[in-house]
C-alpha atoms as a PDB file:
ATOM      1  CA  UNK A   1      57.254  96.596  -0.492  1.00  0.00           C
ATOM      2  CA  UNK A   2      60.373  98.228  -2.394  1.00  0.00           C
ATOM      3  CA  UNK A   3      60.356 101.849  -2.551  1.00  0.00           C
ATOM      4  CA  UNK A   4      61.148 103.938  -5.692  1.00  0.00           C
ATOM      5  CA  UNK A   5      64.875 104.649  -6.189  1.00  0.00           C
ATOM      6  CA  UNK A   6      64.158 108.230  -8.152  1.00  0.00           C
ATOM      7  CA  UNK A   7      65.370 111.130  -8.438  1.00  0.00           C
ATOM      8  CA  UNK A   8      63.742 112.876 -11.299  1.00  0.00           C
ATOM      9  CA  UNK A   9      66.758 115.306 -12.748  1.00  0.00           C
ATOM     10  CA  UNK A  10      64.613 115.595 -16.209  1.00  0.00           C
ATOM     11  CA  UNK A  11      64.757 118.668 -16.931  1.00  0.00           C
ATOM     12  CA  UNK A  12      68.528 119.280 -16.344  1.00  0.00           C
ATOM     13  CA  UNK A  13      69.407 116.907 -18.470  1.00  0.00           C
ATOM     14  CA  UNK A  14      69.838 117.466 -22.384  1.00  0.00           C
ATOM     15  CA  UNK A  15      68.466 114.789 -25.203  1.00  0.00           C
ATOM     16  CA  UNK A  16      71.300 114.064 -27.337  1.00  0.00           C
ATOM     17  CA  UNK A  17      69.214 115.007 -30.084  1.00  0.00           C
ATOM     18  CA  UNK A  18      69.123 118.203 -28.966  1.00  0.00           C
ATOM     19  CA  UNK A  19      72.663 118.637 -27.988  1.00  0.00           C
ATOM     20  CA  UNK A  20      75.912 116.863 -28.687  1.00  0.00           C
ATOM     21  CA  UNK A  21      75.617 112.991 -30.978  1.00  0.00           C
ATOM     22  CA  UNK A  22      76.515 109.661 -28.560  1.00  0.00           C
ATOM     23  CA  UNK A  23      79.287 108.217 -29.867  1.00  0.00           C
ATOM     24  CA  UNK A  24      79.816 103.981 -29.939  1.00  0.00           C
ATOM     25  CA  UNK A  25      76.410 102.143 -30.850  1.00  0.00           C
ATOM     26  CA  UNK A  26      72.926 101.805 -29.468  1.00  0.00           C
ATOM     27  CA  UNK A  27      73.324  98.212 -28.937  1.00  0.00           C
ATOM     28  CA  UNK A  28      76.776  98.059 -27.385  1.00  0.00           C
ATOM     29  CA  UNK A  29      76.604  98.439 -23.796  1.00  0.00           C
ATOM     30  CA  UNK A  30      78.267 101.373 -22.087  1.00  0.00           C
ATOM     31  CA  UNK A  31      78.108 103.208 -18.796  1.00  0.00           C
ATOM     32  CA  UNK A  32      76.581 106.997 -19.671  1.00  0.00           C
ATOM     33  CA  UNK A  33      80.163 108.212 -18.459  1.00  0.00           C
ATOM     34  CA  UNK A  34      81.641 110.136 -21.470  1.00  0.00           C
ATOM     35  CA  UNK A  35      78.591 112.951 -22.275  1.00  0.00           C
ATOM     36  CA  UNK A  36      79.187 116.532 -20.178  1.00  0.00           C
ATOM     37  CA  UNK A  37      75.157 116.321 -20.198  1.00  0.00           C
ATOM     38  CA  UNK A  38      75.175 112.790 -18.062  1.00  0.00           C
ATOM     39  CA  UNK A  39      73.321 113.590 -14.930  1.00  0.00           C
ATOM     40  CA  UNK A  40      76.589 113.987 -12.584  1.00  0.00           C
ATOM     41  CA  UNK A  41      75.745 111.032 -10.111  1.00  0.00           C
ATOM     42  CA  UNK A  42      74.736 108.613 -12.517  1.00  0.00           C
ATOM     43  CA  UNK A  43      77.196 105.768 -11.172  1.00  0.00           C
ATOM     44  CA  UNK A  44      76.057 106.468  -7.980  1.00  0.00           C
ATOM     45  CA  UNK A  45      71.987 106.113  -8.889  1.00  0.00           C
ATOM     46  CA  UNK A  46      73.485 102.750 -10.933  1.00  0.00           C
ATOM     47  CA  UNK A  47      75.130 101.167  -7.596  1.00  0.00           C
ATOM     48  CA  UNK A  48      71.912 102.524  -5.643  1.00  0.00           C
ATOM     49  CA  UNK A  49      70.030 100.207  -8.267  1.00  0.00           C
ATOM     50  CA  UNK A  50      72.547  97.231  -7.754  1.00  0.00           C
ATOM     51  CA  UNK A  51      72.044  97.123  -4.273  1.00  0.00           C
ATOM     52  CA  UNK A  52      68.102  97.619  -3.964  1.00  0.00           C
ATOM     53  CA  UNK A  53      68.236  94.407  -6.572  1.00  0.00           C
ATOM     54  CA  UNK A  54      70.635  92.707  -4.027  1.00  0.00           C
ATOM     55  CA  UNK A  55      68.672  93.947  -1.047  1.00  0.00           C
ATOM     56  CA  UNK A  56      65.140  93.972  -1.620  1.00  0.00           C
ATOM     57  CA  UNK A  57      65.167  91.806  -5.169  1.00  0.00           C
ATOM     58  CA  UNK A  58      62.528  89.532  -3.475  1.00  0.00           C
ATOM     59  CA  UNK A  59      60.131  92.777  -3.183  1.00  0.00           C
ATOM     60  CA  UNK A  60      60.304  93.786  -7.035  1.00  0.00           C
ATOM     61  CA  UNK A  61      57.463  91.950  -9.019  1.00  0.00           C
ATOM     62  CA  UNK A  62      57.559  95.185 -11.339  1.00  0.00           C
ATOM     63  CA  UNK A  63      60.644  97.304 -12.576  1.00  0.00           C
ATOM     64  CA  UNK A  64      60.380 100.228 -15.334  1.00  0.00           C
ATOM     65  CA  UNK A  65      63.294 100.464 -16.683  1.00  0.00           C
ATOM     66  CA  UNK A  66      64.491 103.635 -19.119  1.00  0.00           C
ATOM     67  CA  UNK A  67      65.780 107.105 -19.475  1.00  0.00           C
ATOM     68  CA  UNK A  68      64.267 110.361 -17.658  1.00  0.00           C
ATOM     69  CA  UNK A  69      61.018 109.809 -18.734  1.00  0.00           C
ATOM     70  CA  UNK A  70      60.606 106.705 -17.257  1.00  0.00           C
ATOM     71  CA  UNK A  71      62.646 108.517 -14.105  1.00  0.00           C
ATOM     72  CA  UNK A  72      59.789 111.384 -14.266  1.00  0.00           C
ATOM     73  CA  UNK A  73      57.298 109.007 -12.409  1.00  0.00           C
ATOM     74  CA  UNK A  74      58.986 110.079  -9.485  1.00  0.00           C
ATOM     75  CA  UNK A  75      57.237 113.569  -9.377  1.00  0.00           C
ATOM     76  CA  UNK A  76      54.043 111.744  -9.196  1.00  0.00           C
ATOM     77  CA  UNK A  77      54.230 109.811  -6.340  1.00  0.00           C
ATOM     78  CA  UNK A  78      50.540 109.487  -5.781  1.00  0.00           C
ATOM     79  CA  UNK A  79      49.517 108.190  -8.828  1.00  0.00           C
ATOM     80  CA  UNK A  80      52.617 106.126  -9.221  1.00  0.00           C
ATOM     81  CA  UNK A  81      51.653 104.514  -5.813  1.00  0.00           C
ATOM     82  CA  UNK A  82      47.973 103.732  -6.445  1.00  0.00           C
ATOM     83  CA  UNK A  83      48.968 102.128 -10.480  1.00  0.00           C
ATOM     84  CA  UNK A  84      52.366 100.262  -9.608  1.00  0.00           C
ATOM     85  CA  UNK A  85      53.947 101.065  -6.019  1.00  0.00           C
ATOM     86  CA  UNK A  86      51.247  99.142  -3.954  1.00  0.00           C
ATOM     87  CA  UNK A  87      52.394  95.854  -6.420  1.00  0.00           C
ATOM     88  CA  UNK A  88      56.301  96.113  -5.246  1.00  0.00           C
ATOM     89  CA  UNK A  89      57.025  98.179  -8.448  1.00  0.00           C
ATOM     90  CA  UNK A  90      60.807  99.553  -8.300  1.00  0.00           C
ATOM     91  CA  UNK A  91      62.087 102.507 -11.080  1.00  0.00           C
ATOM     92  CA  UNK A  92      65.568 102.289 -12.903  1.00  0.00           C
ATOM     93  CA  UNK A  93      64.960 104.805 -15.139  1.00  0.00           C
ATOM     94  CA  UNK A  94      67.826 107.451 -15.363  1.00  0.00           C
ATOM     95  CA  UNK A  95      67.573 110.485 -17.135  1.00  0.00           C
ATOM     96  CA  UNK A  96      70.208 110.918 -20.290  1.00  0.00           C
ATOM     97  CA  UNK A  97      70.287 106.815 -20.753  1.00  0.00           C
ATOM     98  CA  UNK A  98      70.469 105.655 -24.186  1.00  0.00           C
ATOM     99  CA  UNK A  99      69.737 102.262 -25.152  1.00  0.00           C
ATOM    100  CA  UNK A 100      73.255 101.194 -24.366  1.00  0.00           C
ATOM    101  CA  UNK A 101      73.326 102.529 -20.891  1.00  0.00           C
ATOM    102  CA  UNK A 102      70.402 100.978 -20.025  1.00  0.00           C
ATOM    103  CA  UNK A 103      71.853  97.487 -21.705  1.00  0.00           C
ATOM    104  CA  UNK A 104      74.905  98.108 -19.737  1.00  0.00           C
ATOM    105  CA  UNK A 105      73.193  98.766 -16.385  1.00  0.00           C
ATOM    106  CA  UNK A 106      71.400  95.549 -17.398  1.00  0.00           C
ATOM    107  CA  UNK A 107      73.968  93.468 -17.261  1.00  0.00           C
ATOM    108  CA  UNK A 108      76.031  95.135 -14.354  1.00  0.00           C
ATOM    109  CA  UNK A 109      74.039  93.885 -11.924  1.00  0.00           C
ATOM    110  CA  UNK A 110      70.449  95.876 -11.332  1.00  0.00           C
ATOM    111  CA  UNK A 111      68.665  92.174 -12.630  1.00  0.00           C
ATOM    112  CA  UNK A 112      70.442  90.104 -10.557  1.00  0.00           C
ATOM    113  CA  UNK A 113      68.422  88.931  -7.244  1.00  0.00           C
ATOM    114  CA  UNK A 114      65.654  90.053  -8.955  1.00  0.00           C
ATOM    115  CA  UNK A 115      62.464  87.633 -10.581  1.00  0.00           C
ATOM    116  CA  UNK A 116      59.565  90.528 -11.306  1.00  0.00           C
ATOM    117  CA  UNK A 117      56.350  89.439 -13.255  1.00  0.00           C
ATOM    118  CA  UNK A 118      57.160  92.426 -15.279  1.00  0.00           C
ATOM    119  CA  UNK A 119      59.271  94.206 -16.428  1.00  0.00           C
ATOM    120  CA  UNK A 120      58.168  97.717 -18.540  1.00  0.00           C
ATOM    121  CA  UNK A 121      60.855  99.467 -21.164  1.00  0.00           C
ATOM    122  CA  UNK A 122      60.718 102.514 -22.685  1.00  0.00           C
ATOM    123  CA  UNK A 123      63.538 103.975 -24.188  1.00  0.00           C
ATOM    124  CA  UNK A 124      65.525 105.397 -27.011  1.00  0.00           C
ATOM    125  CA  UNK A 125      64.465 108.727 -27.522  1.00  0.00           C
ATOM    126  CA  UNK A 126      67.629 109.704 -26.382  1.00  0.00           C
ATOM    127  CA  UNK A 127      69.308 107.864 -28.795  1.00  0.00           C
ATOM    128  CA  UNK A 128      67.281 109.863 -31.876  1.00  0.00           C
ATOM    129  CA  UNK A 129      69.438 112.409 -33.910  1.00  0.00           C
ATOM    130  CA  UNK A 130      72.727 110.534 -33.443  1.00  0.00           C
ATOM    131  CA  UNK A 131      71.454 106.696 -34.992  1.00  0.00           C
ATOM    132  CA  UNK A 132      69.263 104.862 -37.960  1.00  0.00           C
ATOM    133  CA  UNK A 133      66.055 103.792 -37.073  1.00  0.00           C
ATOM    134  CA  UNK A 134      67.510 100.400 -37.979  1.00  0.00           C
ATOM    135  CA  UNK A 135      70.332 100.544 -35.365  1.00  0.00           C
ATOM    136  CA  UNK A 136      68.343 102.492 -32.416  1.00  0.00           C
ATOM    137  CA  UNK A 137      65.931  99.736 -33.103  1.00  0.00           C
ATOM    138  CA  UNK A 138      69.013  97.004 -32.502  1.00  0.00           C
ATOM    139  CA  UNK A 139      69.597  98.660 -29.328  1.00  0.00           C
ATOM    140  CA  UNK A 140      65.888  98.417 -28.085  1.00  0.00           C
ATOM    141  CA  UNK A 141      66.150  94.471 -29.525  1.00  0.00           C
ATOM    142  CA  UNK A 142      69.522  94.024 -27.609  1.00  0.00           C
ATOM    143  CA  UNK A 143      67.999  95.595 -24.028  1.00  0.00           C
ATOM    144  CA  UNK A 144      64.778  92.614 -24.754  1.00  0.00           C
ATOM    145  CA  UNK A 145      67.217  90.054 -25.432  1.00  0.00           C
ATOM    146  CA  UNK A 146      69.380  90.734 -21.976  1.00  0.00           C
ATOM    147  CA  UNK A 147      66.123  90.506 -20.191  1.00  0.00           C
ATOM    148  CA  UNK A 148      64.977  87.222 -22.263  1.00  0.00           C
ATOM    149  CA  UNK A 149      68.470  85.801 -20.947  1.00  0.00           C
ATOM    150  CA  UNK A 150      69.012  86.645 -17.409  1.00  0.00           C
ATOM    151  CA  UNK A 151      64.976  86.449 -16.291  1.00  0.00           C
ATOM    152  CA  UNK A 152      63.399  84.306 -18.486  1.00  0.00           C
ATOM    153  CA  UNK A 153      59.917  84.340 -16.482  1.00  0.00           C
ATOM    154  CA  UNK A 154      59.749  87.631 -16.144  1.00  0.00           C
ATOM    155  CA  UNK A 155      57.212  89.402 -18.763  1.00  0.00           C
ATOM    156  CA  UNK A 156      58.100  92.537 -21.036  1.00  0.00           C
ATOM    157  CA  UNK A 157      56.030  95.225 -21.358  1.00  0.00           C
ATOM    158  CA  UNK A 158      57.502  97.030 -24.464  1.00  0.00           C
ATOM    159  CA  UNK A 159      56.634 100.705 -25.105  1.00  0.00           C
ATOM    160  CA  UNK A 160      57.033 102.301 -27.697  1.00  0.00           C
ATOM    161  CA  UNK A 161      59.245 106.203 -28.251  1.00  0.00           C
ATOM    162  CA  UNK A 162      56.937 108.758 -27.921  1.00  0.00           C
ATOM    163  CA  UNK A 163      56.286 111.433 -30.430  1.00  0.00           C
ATOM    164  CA  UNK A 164      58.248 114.542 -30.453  1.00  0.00           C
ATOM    165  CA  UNK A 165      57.017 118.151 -31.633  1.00  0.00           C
ATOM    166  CA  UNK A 166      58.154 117.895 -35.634  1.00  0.00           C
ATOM    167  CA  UNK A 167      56.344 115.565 -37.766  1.00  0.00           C
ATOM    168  CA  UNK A 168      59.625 114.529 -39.113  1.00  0.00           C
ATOM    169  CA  UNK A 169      61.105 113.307 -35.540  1.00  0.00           C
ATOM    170  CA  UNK A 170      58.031 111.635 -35.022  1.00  0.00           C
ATOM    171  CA  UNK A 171      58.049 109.946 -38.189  1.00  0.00           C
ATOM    172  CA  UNK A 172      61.844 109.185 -37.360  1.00  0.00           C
ATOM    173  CA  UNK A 173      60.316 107.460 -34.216  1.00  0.00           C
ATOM    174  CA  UNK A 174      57.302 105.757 -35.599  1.00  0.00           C
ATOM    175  CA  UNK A 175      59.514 103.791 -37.975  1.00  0.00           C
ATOM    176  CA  UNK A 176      61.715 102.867 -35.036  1.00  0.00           C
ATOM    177  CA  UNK A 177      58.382 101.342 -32.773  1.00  0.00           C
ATOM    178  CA  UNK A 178      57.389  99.579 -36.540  1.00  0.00           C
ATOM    179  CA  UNK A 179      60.761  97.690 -35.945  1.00  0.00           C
ATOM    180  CA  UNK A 180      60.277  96.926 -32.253  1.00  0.00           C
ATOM    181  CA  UNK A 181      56.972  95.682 -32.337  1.00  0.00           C
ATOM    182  CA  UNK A 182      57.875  92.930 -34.144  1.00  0.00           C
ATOM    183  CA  UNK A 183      59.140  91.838 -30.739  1.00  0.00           C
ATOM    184  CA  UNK A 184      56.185  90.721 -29.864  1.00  0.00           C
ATOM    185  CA  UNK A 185      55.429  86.982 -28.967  1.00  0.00           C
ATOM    186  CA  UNK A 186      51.834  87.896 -27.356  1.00  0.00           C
ATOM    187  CA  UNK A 187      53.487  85.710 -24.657  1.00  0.00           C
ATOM    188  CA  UNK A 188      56.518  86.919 -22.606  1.00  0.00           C
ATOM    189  CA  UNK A 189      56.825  90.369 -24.754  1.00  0.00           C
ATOM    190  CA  UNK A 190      54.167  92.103 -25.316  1.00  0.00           C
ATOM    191  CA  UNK A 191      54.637  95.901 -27.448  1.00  0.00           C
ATOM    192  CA  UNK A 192      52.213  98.686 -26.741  1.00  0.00           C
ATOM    193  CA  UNK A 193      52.687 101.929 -28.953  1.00  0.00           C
ATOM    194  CA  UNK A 194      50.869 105.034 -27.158  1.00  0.00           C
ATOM    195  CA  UNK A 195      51.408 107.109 -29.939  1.00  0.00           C
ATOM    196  CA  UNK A 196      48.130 107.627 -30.773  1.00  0.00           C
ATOM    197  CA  UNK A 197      47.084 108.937 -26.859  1.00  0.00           C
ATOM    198  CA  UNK A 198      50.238 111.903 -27.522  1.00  0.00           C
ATOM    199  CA  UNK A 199      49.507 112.747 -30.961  1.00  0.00           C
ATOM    200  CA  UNK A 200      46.008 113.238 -32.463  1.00  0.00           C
ATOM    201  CA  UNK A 201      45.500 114.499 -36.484  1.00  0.00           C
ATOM    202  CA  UNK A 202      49.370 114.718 -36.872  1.00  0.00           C
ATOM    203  CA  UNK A 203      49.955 117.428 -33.877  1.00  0.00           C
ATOM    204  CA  UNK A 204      51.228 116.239 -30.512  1.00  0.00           C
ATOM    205  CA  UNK A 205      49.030 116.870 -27.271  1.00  0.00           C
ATOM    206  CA  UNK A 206      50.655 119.814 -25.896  1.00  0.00           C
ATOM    207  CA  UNK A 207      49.563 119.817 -22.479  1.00  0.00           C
ATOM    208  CA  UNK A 208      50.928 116.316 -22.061  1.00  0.00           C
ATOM    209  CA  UNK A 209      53.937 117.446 -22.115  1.00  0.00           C
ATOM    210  CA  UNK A 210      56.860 119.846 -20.433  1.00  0.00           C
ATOM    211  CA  UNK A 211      56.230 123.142 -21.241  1.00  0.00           C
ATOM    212  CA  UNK A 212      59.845 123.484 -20.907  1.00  0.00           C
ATOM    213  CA  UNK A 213      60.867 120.948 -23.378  1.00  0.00           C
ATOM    214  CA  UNK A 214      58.127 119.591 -24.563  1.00  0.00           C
ATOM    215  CA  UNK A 215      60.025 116.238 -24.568  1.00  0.00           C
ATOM    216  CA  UNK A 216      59.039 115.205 -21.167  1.00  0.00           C
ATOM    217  CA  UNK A 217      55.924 114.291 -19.554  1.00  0.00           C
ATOM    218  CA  UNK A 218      53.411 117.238 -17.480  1.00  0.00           C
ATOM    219  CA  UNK A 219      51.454 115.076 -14.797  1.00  0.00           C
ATOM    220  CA  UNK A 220      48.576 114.552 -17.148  1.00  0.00           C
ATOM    221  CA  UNK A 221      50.893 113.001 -19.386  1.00  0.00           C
ATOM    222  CA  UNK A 222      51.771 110.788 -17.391  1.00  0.00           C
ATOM    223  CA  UNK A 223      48.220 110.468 -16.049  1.00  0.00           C
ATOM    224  CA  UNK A 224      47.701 109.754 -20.177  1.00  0.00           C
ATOM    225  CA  UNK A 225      50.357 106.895 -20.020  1.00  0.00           C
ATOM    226  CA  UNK A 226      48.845 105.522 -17.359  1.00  0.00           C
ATOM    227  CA  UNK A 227      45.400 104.893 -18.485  1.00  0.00           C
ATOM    228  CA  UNK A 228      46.930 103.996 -21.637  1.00  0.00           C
ATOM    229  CA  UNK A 229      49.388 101.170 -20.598  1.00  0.00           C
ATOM    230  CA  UNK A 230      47.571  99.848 -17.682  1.00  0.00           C
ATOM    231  CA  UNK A 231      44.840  97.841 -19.733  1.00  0.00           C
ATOM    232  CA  UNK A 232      47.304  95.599 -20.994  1.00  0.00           C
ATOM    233  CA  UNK A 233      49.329  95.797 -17.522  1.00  0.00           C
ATOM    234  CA  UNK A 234      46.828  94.602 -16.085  1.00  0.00           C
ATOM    235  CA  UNK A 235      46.246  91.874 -18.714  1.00  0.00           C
ATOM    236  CA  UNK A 236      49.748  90.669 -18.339  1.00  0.00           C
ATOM    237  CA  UNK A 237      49.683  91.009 -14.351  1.00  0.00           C
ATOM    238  CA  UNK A 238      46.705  88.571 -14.497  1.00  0.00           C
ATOM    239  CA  UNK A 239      47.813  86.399 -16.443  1.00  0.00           C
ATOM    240  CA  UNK A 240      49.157  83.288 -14.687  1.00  0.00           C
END
């Protein structure tokens, strides 16, 4: 069974949207070298990924792959364990990653070795505040594309951005998952928006979330995400 390459550094690091823009474009890949608010050992977590692919690859039949969010189910080890760890469920996400980090990291190395039944993506909220919804939404496509390529047997599990605290961020975002979901094939992608489990009569779910951010996940959040996603993991996991 692999275990969880995570360490959850969250809350140190900054969403571009609410610090400095990303410079080059969502759908260009790029190592998440050149922002001061890059967790400091990201190489280092990327060539840990590499070589769990190249190591234990036979083990994965599910990888999340994202930004800190995704990284977050690290601090809930239990409940990770019971929904995805007891499956051989392995976690690239890496807290700062934009769309082209994770594209980048994507074709690096962390799929190769590797042949999971699925594969779950969330990401580009960090992207948000520096890009269109058009060309965060490129970025997303770009990162499904990769996959399609390199593991063409492997399903996709597409989530969509989750809502932030403003209604006009969130309506940023919404138009963003409108664009992605047209990913869908109902066959090897599949695109699950869990905006309406965060955000009820146009306020977001406070207690979901970080109290010191409000951008990340509290446990019941991700408690929320899990009983959210997992009817149509499940679906896809049982499907032959």
């Amino acid at each position: 069974m692999t275990s969880t390459i995570c360490i959850f550094l969250a809350l140190a690091v900054i969403s571009p949207a609410l610090g400095q823009p990303w410079t080059g474009s969502p759908w260009i890949p790029a190592p998440n070298v050149q922002q001061e608010w890059m967790p400091w050992n990201w190489m280092d977590r990327f060539q840990e990924n590499v070589a769990n692919s190249r190591l234990n690859g036979s083990n994965i039949n599910v990888l999340f792959y994202g930004d800190s969010i995704v990284e977050g189910w690290g601090w809930n080890t239990a409940l990770w364990e019971r929904s995805f760890g007891h499956l051989g469920a392995a976690n690239y996400g890496i807290g700062g990653d934009g769309t082209q980090n994770v594209l980048w990291r994507i074709i690096n190395g962390e799929v190769e070795n590797i042949s999971p039944r699925i594969i779950v993506i969330m990401i580009g909220t960090n992207n948000v505040g520096s890009f269109s919804e058009e060309d965060i939404a490129r970025g997303i496509s770009a990162i499904v594309d990769e996959l399609r390529t390199r593991l063409p047997t492997t399903r996709i599990l597409l989530l969509g951005i989750l809502p932030r605290t403003n209604s006009a961020t969130t309506a940023f975002v919404e138009r963003i998952n409108v664009i992605v979901s047209a990913r869908e094939n109902l066959n090897t992608v599949r695109f699950l928006n869990m905006r309406d489990s965060f955000y009820v009569n146009g306020q977001f779910i406070a207690q979901l979330f970080s109290s010191g951010d409000f951008l990340h996940l509290s446990a019941a959040g991700y408690l929320r995400w899990d009983e959210t996603m997992h009817p149509l993991f499940n679906e896809m996991w049982n499907t032959p």
